[in-house]
Protein backbone atom coordinates (compact mmCIF):
# COMPACT_ATOMS: atom_id res chain seq x y z
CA UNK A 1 -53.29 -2.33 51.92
CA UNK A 2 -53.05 -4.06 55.56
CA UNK A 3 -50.31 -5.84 56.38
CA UNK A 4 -52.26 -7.04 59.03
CA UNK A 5 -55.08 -9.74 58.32
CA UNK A 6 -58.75 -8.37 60.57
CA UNK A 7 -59.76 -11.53 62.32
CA UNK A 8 -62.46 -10.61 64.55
CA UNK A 9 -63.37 -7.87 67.33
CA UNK A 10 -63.25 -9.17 70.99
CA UNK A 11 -64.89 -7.95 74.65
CA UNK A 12 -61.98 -8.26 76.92
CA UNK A 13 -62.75 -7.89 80.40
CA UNK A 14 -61.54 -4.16 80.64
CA UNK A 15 -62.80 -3.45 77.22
CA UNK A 16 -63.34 -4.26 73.44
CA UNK A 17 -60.58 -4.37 70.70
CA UNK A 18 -59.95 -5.84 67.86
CA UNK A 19 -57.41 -9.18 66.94
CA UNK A 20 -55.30 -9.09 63.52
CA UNK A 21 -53.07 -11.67 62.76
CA UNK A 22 -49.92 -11.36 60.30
CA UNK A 23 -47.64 -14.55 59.05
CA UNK A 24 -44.25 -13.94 59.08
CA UNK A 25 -43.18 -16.24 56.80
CA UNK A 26 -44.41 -14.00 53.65
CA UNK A 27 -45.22 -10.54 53.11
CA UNK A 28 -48.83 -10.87 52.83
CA UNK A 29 -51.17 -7.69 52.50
CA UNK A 30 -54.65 -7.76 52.79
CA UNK A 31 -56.88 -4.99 51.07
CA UNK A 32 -60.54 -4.27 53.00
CA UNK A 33 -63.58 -2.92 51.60
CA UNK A 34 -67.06 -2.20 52.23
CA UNK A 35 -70.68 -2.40 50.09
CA UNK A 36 -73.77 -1.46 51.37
CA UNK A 37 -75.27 -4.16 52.83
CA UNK A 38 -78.43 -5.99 51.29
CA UNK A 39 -81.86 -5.74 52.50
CA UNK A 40 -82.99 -10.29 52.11
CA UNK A 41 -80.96 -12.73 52.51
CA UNK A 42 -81.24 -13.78 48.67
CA UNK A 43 -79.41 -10.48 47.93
CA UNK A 44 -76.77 -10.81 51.00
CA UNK A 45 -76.07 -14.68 49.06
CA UNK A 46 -76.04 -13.04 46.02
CA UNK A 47 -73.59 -9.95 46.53
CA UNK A 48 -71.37 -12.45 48.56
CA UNK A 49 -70.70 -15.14 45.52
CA UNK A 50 -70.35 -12.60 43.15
CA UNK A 51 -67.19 -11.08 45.34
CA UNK A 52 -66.47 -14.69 46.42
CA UNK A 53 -65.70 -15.33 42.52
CA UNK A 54 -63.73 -11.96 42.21
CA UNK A 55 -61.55 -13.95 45.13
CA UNK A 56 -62.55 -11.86 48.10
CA UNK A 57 -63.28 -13.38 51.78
CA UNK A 58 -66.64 -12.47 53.49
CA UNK A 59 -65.48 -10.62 57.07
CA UNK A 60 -69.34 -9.93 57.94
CA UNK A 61 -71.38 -6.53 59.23
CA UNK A 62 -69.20 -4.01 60.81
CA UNK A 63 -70.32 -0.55 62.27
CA UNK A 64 -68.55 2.18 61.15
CA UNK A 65 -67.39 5.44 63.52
CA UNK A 66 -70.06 7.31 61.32
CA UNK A 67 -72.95 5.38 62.42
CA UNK A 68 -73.26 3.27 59.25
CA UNK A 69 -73.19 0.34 58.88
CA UNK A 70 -70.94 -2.10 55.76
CA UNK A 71 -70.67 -5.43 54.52
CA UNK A 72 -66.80 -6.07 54.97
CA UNK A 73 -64.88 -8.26 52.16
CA UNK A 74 -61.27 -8.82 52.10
CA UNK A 75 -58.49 -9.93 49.45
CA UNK A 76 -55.40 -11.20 49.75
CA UNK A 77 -52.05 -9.88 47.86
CA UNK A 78 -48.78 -11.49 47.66
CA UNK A 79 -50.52 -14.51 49.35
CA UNK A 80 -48.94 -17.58 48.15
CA UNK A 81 -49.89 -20.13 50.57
CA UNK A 82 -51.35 -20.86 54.55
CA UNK A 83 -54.34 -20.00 56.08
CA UNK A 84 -54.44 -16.61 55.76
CA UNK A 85 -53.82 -16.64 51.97
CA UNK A 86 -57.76 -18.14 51.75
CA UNK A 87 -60.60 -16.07 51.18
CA UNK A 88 -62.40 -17.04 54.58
CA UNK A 89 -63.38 -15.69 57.47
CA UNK A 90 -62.19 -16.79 61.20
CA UNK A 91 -64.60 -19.32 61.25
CA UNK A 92 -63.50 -20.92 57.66
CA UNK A 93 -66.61 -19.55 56.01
């Protein structure tokens, strides 16, 4: 569990990282994980509504350190209401 919600990684000018944001007003967790990702976009659809119904947020592709690469999905815990209580990305999707 995160307390943390991932939002997005950034380029800054002297190099990349990576923006979370947390509400304060709550004490919201957020729990990651990772499937493999899916080789046509009628699969990618697919495996995205069918975590989309088990309430989890699409975050998108992410590299991982070991070279591989995941579809990210998030869900949030102890959530009860704001923004970062819905199942969407940055971008509202």
């Amino acid at each position: 569990m995160w307390w943390w919600r991932y939002r997005t990684e950034y380029v800054f000018p002297d190099g990349g990282g990576v923006i979370y944001t947390k509400d304060l007003s709550q004490a919201a967790t957020f729990s990651f994980y990772g499937l493999a990702p899916q080789g046509n976009s009628t699969a990618f659809i697919q495996q995205a509504n069918t975590e989309g119904a088990k309430g989890a947020g699409l975050v998108g592709g992410m590299g991982l350190p070991s070279g591989s690469i995941q579809t990210l999905y998030f869900t949030p815990v102890n959530c009860s209401s704001g923004p970062l209580c819905m199942p969407v990305s940055l971008f509202g999707l």
